[in-house]
PDB file of N, CA and C in Angstrom:
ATOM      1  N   UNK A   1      -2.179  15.226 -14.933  1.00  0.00           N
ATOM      2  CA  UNK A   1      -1.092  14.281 -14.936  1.00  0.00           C
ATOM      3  C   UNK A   1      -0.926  13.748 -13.523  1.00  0.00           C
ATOM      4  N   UNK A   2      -0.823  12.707 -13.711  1.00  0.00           N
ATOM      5  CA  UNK A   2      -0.869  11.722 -11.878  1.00  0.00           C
ATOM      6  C   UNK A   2       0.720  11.348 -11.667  1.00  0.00           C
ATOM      7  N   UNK A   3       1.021  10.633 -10.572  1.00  0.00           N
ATOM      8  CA  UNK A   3       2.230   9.804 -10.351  1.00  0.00           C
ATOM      9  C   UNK A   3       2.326   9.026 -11.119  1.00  0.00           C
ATOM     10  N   UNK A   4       3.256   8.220 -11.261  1.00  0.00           N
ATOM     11  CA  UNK A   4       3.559   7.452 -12.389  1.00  0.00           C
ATOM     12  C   UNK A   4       2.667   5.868 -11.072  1.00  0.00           C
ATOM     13  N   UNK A   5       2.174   5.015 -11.177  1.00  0.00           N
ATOM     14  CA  UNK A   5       2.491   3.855 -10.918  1.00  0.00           C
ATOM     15  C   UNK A   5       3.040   2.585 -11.064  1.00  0.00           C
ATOM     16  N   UNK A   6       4.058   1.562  -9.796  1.00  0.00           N
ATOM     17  CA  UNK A   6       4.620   0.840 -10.596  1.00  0.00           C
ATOM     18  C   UNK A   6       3.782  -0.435  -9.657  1.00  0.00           C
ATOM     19  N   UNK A   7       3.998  -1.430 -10.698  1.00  0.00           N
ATOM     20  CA  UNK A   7       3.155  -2.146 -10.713  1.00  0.00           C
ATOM     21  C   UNK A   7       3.866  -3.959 -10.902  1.00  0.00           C
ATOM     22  N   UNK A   8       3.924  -4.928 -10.073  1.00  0.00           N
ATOM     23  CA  UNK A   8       4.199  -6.195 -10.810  1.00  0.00           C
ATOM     24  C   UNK A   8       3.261  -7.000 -12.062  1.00  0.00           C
ATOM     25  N   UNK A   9       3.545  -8.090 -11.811  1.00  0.00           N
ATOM     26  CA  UNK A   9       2.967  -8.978 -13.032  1.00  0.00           C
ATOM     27  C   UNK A   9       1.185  -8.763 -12.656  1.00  0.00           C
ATOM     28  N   UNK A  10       0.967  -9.368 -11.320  1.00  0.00           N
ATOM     29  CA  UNK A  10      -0.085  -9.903 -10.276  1.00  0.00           C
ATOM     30  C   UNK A  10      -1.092  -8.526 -10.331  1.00  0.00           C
ATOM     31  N   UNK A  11      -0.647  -7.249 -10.188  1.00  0.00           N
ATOM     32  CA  UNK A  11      -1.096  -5.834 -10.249  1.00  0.00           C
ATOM     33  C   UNK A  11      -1.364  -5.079 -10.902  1.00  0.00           C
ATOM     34  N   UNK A  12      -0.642  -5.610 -12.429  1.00  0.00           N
ATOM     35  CA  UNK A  12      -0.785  -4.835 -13.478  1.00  0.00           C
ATOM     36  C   UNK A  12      -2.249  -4.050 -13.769  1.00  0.00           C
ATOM     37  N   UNK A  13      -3.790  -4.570 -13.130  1.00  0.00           N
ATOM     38  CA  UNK A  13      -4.558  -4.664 -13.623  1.00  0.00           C
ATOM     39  C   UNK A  13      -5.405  -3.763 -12.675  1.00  0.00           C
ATOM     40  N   UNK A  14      -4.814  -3.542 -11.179  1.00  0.00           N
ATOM     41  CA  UNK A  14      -5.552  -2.994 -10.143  1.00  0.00           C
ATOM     42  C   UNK A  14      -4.685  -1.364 -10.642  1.00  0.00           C
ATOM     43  N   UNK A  15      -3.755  -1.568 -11.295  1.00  0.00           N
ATOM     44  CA  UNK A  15      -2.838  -0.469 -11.074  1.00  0.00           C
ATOM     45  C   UNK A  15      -3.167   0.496 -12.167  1.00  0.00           C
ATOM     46  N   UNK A  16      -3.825  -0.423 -13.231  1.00  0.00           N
ATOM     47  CA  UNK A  16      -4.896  -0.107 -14.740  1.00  0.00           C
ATOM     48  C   UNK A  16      -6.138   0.688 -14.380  1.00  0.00           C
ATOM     49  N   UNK A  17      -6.750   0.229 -13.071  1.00  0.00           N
ATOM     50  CA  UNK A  17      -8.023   0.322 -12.609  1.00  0.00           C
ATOM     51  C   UNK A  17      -7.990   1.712 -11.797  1.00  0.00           C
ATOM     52  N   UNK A  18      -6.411   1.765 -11.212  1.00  0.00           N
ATOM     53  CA  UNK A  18      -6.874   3.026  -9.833  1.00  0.00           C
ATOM     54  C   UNK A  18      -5.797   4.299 -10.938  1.00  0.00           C
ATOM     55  N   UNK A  19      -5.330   4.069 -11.892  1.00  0.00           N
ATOM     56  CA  UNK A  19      -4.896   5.182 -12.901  1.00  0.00           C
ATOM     57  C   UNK A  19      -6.277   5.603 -13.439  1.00  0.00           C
ATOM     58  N   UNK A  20      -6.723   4.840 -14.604  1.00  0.00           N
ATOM     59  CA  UNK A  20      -8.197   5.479 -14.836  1.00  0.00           C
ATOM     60  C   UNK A  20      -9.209   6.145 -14.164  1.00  0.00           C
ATOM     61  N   UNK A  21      -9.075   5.769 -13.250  1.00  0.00           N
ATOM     62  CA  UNK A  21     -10.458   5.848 -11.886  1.00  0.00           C
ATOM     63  C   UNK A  21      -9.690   7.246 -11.620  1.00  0.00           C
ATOM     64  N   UNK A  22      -8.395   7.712 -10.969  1.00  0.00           N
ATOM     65  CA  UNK A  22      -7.872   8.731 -10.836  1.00  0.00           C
ATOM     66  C   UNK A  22      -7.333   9.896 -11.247  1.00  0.00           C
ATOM     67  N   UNK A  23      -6.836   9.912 -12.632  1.00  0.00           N
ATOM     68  CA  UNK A  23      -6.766  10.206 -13.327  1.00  0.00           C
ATOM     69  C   UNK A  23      -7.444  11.186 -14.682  1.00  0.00           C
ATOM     70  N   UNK A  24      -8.421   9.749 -15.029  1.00  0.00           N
ATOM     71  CA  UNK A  24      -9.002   9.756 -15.983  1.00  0.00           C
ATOM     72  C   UNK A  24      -8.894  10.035 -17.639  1.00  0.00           C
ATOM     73  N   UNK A  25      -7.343   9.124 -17.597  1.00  0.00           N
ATOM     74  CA  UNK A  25      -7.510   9.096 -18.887  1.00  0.00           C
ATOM     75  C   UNK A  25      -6.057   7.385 -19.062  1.00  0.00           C
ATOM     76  N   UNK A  26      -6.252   6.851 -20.470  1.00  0.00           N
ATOM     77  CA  UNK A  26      -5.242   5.908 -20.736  1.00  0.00           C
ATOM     78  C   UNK A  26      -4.205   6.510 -20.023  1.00  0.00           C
ATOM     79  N   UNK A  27      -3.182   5.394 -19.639  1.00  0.00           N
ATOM     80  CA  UNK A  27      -2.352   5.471 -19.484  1.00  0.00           C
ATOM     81  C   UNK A  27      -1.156   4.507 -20.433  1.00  0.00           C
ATOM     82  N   UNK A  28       0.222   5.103 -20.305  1.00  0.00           N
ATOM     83  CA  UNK A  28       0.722   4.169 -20.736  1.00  0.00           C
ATOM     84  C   UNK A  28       1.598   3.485 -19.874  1.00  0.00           C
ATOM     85  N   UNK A  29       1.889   2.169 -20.357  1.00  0.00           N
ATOM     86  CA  UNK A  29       2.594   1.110 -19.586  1.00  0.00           C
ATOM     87  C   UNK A  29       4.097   0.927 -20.541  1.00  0.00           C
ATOM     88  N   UNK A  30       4.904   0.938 -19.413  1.00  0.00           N
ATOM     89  CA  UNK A  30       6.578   0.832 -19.939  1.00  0.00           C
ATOM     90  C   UNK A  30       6.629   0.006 -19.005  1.00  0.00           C
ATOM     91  N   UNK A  31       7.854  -0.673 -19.564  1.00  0.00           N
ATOM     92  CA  UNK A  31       8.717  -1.801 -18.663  1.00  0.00           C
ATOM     93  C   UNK A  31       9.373  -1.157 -18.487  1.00  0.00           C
ATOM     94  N   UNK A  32       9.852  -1.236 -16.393  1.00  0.00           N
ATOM     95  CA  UNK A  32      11.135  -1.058 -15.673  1.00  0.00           C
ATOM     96  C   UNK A  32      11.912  -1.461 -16.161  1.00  0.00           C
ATOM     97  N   UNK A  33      13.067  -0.640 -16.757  1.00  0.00           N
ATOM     98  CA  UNK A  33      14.897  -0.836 -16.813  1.00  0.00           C
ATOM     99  C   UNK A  33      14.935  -2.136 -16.088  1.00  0.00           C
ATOM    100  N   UNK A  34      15.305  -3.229 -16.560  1.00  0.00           N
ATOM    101  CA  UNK A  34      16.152  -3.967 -15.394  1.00  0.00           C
ATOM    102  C   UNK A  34      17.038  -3.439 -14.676  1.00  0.00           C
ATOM    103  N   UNK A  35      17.850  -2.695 -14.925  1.00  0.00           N
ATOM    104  CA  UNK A  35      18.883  -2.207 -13.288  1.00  0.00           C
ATOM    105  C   UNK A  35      18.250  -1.147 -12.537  1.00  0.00           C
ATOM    106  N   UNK A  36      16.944  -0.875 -12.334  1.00  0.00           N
ATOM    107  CA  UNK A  36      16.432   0.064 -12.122  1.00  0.00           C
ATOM    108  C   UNK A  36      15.145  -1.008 -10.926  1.00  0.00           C
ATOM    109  N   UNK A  37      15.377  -2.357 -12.214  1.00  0.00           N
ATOM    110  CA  UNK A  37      13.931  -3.011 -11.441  1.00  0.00           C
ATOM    111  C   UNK A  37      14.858  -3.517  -9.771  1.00  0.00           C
ATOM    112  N   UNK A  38      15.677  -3.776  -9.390  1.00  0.00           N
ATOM    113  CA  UNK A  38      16.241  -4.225  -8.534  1.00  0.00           C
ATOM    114  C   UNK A  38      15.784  -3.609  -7.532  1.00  0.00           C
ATOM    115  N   UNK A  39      15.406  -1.872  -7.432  1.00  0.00           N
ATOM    116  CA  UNK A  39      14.999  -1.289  -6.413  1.00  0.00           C
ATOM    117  C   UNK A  39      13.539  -1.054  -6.449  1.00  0.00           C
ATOM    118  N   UNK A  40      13.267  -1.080  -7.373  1.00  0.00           N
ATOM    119  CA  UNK A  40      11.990  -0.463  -7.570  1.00  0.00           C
ATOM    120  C   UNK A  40      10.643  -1.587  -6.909  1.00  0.00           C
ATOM    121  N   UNK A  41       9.919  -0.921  -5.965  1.00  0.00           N
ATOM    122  CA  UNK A  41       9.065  -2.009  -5.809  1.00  0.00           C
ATOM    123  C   UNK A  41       7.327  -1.702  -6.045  1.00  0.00           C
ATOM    124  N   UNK A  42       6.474  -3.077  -6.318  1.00  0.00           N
ATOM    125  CA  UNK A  42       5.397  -2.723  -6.945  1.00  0.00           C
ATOM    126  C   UNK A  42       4.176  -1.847  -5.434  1.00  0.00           C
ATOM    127  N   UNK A  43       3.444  -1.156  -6.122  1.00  0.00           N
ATOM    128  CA  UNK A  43       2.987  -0.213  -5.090  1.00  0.00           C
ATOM    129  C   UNK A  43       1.571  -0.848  -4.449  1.00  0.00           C
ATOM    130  N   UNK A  44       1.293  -2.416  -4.293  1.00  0.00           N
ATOM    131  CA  UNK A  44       0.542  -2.924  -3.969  1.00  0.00           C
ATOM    132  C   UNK A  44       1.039  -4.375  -3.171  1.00  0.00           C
ATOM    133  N   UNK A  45       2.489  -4.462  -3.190  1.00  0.00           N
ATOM    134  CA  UNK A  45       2.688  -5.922  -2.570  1.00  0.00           C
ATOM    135  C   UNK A  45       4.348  -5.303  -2.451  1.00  0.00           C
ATOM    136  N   UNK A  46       5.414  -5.975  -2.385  1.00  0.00           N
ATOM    137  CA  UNK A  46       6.762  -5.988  -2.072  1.00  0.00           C
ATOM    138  C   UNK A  46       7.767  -6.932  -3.166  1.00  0.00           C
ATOM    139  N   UNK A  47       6.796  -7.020  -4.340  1.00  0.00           N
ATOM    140  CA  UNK A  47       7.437  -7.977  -5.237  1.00  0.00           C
ATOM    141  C   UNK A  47       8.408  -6.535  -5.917  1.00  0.00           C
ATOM    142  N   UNK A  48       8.985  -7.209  -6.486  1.00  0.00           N
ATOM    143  CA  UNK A  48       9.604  -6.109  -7.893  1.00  0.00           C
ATOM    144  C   UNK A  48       8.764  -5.558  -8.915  1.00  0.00           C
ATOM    145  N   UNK A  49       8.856  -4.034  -9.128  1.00  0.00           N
ATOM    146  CA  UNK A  49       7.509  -3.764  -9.736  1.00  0.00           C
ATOM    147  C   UNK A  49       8.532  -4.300 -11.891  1.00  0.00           C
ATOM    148  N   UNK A  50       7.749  -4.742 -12.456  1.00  0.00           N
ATOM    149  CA  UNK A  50       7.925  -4.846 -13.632  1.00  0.00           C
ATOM    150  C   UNK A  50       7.145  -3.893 -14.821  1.00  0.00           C
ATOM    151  N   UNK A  51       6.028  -2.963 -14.702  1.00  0.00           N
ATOM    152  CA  UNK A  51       5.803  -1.875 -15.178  1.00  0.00           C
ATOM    153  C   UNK A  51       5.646  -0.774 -14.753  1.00  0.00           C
ATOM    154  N   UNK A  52       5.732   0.231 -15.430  1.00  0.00           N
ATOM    155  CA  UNK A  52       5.414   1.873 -14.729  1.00  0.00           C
ATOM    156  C   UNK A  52       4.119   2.037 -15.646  1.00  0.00           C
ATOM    157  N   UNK A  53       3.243   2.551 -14.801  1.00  0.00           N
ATOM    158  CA  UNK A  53       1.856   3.039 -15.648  1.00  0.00           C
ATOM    159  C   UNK A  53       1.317   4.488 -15.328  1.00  0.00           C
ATOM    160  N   UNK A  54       1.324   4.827 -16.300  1.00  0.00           N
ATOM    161  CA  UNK A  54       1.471   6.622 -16.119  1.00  0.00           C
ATOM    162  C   UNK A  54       1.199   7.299 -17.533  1.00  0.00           C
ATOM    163  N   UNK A  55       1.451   8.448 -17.322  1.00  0.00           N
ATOM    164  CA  UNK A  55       1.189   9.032 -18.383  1.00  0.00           C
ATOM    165  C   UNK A  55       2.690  10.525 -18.536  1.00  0.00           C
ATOM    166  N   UNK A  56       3.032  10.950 -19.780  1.00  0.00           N
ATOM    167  CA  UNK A  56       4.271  11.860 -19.320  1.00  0.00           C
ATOM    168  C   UNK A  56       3.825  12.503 -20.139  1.00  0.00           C
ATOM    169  N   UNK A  57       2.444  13.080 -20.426  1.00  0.00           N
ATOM    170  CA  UNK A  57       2.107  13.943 -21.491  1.00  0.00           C
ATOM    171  C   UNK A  57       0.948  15.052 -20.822  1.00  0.00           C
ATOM    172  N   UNK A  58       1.263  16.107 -21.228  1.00  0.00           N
ATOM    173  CA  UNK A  58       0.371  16.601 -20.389  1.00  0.00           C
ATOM    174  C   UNK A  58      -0.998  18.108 -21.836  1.00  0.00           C
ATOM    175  N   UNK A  59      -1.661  18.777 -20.941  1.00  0.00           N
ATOM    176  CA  UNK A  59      -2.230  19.009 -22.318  1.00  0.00           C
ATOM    177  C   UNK A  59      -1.691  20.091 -23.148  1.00  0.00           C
ATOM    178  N   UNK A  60      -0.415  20.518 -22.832  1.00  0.00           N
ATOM    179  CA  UNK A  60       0.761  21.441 -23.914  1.00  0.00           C
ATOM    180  C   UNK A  60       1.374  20.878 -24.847  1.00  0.00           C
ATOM    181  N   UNK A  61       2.314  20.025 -23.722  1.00  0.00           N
ATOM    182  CA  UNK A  61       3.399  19.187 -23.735  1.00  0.00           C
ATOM    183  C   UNK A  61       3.346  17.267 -24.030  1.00  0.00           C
ATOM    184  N   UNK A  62       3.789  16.431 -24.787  1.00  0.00           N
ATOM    185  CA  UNK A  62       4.134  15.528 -24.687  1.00  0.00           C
ATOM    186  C   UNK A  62       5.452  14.781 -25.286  1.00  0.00           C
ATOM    187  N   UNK A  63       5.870  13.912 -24.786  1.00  0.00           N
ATOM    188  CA  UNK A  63       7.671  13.888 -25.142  1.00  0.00           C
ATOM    189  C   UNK A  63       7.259  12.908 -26.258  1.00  0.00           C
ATOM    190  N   UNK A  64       8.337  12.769 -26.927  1.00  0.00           N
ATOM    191  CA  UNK A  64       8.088  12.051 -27.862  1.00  0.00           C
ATOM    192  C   UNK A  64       8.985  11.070 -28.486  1.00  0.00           C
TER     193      UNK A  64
END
C-alpha cells in the first residue's frame, strides 16, 4: 500500500504512471471533497489537486 497521490486535471496521468510503476498495482481514483480541495494541492504543480489516486485496500483488509 503506497501514499495516496493527489493529482490535478493536467496530472492525472503522470500520477497514473508513478502509482503503477511504484506500487504495482490499479489504483483507485476519487474526487477531492470540495472543501477539502481548497487546501489540498496537486503533487506535481501548485494547482488544486482534483483527484486522490491510491489505493485503501490492503491484502487482509479492504473498506468497503
Amino acid at each position: 500500500m503506497g501514499k495516496p497521490i493527489y493529482s490535478c486535471e493536467e496530472h492525472i496521468e503522470e500520477a497514473l504512471d508513478d502509482w503503477v510503476y511504484g506500487v504495482e498495482t490499479v489504483p483507485e481514483f476519487t474526487l477531492v471533497d470540495k472543501s477539502e480541495n481548497l487546501w489540498i494541492t496537486c503533487g506535481y504543480c501548485e494547482n488544486r489537486a482534483i483527484y486522490m489516486v491510491g489505493n485503501e485496500c490492503s491484502g487482509t483488509k479492504c473498506r468497503n
